[in-house]
Every structure is written in C-alpha cells, then in structure tokens.
C-alpha atoms as a PDB file:
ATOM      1  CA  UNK A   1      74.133-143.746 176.407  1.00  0.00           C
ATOM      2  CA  UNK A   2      75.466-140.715 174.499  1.00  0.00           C
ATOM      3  CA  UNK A   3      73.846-140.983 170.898  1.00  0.00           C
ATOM      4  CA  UNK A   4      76.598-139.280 168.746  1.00  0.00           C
ATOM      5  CA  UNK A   5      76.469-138.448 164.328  1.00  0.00           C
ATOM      6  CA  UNK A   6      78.940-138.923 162.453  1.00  0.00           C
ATOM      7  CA  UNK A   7      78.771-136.485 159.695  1.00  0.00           C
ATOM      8  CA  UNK A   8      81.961-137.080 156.712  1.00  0.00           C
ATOM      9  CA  UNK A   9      83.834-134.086 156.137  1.00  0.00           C
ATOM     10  CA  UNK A  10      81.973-131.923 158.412  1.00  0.00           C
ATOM     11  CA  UNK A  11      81.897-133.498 162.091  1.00  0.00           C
ATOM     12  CA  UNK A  12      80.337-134.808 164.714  1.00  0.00           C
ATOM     13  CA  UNK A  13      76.078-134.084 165.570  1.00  0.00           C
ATOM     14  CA  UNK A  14      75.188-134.841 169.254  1.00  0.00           C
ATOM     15  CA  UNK A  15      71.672-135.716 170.319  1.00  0.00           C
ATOM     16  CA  UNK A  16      71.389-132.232 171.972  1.00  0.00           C
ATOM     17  CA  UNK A  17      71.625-130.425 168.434  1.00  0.00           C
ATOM     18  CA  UNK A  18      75.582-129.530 169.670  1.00  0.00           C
ATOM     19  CA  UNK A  19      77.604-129.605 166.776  1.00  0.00           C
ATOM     20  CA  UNK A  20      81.648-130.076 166.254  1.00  0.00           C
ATOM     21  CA  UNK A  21      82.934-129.573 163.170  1.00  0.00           C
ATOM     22  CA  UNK A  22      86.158-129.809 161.387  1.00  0.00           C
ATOM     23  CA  UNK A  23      88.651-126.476 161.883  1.00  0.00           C
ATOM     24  CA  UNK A  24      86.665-126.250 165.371  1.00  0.00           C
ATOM     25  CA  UNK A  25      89.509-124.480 167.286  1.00  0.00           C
ATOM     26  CA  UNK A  26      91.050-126.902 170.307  1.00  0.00           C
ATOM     27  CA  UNK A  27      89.518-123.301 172.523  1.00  0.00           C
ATOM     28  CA  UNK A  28      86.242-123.763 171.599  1.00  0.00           C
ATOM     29  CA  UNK A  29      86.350-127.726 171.630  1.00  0.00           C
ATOM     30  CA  UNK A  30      87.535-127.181 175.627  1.00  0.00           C
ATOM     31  CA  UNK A  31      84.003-124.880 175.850  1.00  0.00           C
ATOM     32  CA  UNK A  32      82.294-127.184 173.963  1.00  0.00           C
ATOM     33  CA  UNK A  33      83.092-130.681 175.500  1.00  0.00           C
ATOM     34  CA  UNK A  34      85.433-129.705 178.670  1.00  0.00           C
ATOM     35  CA  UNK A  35      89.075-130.742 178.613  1.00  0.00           C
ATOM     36  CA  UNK A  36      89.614-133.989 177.789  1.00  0.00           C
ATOM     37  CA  UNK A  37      90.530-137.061 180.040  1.00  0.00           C
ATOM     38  CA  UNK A  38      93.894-137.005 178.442  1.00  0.00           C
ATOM     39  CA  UNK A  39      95.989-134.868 176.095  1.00  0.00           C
ATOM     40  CA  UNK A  40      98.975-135.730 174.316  1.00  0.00           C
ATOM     41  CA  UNK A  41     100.490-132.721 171.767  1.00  0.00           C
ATOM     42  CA  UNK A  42      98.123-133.009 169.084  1.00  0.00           C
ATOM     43  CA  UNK A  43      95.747-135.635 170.327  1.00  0.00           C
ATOM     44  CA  UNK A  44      93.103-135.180 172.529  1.00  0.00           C
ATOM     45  CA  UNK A  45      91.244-138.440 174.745  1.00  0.00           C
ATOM     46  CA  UNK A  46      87.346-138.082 175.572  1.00  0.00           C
ATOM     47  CA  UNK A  47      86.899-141.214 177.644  1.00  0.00           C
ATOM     48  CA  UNK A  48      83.523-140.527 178.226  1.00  0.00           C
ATOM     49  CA  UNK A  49      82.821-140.050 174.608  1.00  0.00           C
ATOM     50  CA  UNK A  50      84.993-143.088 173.733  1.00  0.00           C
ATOM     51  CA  UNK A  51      86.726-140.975 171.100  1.00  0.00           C
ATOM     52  CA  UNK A  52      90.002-139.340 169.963  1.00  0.00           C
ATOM     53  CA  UNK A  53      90.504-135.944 168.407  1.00  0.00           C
ATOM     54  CA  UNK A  54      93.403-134.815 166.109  1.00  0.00           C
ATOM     55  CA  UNK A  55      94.183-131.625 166.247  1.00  0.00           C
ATOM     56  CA  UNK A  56      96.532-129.751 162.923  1.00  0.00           C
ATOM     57  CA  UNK A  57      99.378-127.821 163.277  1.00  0.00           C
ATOM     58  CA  UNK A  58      97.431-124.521 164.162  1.00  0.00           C
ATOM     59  CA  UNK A  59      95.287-126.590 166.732  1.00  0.00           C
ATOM     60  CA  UNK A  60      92.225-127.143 165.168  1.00  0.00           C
ATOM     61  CA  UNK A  61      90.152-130.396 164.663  1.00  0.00           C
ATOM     62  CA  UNK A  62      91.416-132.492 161.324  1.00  0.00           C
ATOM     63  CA  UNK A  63      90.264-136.075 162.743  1.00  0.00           C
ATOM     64  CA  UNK A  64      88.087-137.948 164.937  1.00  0.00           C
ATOM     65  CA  UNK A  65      87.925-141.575 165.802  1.00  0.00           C
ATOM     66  CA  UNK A  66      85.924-143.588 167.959  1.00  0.00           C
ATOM     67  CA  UNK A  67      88.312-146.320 169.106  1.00  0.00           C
ATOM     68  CA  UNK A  68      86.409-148.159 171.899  1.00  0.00           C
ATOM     69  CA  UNK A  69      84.349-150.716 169.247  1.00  0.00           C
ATOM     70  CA  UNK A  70      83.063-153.193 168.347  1.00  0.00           C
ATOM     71  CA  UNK A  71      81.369-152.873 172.048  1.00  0.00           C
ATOM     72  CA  UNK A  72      81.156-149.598 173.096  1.00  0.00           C
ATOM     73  CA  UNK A  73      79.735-148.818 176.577  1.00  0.00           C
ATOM     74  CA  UNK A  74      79.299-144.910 176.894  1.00  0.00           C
ATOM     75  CA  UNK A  75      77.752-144.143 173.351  1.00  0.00           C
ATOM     76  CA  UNK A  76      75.966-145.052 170.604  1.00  0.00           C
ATOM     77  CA  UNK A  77      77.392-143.583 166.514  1.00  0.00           C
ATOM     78  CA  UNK A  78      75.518-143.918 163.794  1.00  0.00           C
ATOM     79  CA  UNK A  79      76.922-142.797 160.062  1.00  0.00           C
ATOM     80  CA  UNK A  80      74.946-142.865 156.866  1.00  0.00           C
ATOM     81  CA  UNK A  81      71.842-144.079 159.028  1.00  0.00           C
ATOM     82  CA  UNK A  82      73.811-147.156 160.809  1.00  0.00           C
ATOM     83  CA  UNK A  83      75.713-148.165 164.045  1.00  0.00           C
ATOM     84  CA  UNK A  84      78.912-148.873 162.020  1.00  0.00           C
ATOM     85  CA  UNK A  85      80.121-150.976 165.625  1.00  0.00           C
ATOM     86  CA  UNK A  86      77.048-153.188 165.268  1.00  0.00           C
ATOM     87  CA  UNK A  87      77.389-153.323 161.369  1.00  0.00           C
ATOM     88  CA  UNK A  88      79.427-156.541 160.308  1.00  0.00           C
ATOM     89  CA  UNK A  89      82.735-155.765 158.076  1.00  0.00           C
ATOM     90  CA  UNK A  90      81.716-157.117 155.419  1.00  0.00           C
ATOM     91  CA  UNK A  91      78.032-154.873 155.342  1.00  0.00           C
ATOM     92  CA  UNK A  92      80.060-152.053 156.605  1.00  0.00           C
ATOM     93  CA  UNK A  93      82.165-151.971 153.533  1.00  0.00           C
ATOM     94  CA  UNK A  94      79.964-152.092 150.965  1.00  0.00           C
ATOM     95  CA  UNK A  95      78.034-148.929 152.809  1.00  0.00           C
ATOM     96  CA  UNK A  96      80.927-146.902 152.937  1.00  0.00           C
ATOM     97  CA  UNK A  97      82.254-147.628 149.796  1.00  0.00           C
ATOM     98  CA  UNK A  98      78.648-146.564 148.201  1.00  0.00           C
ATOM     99  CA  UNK A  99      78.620-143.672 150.152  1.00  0.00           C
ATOM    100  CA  UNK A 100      82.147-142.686 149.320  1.00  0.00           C
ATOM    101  CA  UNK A 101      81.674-142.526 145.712  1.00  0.00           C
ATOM    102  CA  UNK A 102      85.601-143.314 144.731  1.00  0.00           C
ATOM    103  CA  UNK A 103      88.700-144.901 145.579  1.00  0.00           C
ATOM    104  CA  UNK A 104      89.142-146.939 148.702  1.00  0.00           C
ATOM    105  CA  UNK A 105      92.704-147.528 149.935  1.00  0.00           C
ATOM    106  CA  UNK A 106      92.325-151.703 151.289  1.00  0.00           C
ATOM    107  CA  UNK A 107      96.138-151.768 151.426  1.00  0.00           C
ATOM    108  CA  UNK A 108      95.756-153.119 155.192  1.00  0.00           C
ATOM    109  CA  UNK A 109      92.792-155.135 154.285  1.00  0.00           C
ATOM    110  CA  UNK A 110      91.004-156.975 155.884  1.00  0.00           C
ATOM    111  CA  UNK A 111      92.004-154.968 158.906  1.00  0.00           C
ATOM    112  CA  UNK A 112      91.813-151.326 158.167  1.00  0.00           C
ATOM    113  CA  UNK A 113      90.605-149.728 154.934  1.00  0.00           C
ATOM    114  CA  UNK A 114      90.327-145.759 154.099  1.00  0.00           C
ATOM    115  CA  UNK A 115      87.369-144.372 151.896  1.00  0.00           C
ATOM    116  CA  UNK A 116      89.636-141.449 150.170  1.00  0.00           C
ATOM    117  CA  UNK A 117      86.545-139.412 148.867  1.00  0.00           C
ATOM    118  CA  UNK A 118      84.643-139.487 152.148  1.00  0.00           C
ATOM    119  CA  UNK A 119      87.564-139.161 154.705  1.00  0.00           C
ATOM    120  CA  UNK A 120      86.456-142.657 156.629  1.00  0.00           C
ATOM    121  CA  UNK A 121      88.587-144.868 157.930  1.00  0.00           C
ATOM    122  CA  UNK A 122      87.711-147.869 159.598  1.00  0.00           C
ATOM    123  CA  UNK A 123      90.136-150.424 161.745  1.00  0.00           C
ATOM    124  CA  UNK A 124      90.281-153.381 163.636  1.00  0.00           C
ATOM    125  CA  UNK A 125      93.225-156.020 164.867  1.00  0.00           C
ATOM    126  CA  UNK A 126      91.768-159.220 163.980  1.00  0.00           C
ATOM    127  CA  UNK A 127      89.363-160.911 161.332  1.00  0.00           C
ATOM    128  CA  UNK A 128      87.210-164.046 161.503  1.00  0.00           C
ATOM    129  CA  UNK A 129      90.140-165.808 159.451  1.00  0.00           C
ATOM    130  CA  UNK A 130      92.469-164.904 162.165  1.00  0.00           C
ATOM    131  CA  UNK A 131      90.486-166.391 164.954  1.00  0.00           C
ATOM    132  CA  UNK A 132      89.618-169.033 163.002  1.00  0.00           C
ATOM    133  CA  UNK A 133      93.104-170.232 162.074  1.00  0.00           C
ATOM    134  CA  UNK A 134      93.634-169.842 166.157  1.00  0.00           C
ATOM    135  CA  UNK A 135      90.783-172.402 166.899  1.00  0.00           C
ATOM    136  CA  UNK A 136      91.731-174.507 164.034  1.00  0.00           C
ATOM    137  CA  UNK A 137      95.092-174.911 165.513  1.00  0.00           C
ATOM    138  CA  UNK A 138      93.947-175.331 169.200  1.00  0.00           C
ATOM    139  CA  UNK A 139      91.399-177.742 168.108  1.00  0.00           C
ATOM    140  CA  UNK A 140      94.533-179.475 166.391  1.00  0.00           C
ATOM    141  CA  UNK A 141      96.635-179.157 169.607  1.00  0.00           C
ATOM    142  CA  UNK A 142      93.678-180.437 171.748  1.00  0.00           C
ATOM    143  CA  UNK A 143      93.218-176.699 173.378  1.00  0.00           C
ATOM    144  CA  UNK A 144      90.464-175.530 172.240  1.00  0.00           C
ATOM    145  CA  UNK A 145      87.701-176.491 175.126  1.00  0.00           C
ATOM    146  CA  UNK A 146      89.700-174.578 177.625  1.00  0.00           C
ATOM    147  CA  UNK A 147      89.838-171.876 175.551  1.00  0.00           C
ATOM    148  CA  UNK A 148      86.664-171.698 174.440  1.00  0.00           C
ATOM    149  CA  UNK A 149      85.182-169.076 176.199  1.00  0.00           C
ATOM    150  CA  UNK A 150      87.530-166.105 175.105  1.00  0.00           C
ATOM    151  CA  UNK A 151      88.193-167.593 171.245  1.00  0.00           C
ATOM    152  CA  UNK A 152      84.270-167.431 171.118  1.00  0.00           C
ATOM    153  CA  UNK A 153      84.205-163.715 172.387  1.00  0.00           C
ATOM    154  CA  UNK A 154      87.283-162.803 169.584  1.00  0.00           C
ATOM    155  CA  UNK A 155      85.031-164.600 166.711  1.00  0.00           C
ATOM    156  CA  UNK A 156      82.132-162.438 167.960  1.00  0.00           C
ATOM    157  CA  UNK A 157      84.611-159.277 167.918  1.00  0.00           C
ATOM    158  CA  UNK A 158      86.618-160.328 165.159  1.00  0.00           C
ATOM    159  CA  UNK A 159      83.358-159.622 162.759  1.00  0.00           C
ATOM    160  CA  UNK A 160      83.598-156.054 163.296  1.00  0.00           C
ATOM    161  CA  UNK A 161      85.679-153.002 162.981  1.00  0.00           C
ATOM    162  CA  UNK A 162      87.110-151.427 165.915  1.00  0.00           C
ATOM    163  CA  UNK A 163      87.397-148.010 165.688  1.00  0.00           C
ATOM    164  CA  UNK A 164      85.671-145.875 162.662  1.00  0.00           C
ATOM    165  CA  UNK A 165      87.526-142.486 161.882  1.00  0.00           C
ATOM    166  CA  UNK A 166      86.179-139.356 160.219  1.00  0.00           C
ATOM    167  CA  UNK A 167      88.576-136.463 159.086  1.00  0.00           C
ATOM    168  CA  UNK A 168      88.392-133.538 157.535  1.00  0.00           C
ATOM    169  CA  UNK A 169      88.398-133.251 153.343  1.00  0.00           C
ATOM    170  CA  UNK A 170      91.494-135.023 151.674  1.00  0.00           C
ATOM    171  CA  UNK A 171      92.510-136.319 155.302  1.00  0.00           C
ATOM    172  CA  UNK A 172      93.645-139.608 153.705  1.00  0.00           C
ATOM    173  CA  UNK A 173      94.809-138.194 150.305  1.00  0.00           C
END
C-alpha cells in the first residue's frame, strides 16, 4: 500500500522522499508519476494513487483530492499525523479546524466543509443521520432485515468523509 503525505499548501510527500508540490508543471507531474489513467482538460485521474489532480489555466497543479475513501485499497494518507479516511467526521473536524487556524466554510455541512486558511476540503454523500433516517423508515416499513447487510455497511461509511482535498494557498477563498 502506497503511504502518501499530505502536506497543506505545499503538496503531496511519498514514502520514497518524492515530492509534488503545488505549481508542479502537468510536464514534470507526467515524469514524476507517468500519465495518468485518465485525463479530462484540466483534471488528471491516478487510479493507482486513488487521487485527482487539478491543473490551472497555465497547467500546473492548484488541487489534489483523494476521492476513493472512507476505504481506500491502493494507499494509505496521513495529514497533520492522521489517516483522515480512518478518522471519524466528527474527530476529523475538530483536527482540521485546529490546524487551520481560521474560518471554515460548513455551508454543505454535514457533508462537505472547506478549511479557508489551510486549503482542505473534505466531502462525503451521506451522514449517520441519513442512514439512520433510512433504517428508521425500513424498520417502520418492515424492510429493514433484508436490508440489513448494505444499511450496516452505509452506517459504517456514513461516519467518515469521502474524499479529503488539498489545494494550493487561497484555493477556497
């Protein structure tokens, strides 16, 4: 399993010392990582790293995202010291918001909230309300045994975020 730092407003850290950094041109990223399993205009899809880069207007790196939480099979992140995947919301916000030292924009919350000083983002579709509401009302409708399986697996997921972003300084500003 790829081991993989995230470092706010300066990049990524891989366990091989390898560095990426923010305003790393899309050139060197290709010599760095290889091309990428998929590539749309400005985004750019390492499957094997279970990430997403955003690239600026001039091509350079301005955001990346790990978008295959809460379970991710391929790596392991850690930011400020934890796995943010295997960090529940609720322990993940209070971490990020110390660390961020500023506003937060909750907007979207429970589901996504953006540390403004920091240039974090973190995201997921569903909370443990959510599922809960869902079991409440198949446990209402007499559905809820042969369901059980999955709505236990989306309370398990649902206590997470889903994908954690980094971008470059004033990225959510």
């Amino acid at each position: 399993m790829e081991k993989i730092t995230l470092i706010p407003l300066k990049g990524l850290a891989f366990e091989n010392n390898e560095t990426i950094g923010f305003g790393t041109s899309k050139a060197r990223l290709f010599t760095l990582l290889g091309k990428p399993s998929v590539e749309f205009e400005k985004q750019l899809f390492y499957d094997d790293l279970e990430l997403r880069i955003d690239l600026d207007r001039s091509g350079r790196i301005e955001f990346i995202e790990f978008i295959y939480g809460p379970f991710p099979e391929k790596t392991e992140i850690e930011i400020y010291g934890i796995n943010p995947f295997k960090t529940e919301s609720s322990e993940l916000i209070k971490v990020l918001t110390k660390q961020n030292n500023g506003a937060v924009n909750e907007a979207e919350a429970p589901y996504c909230h953006a540390f403004l000083e920091s240039s974090i983002g973190v995201f997921r579709d569903s909370c443990e309300a959510d599922v809960k509401e869902v079991i409440d009302k198949m446990k209402a409708n007499g559905e809820y045994a042969t369901n059980e399986v999955w709505l236990n697996e989306d309370r398990e997921k649902a206590k997470y975020f889903w994908t954690v972003g980094i971008g470059k300084k004033d990225y959510y500003k």
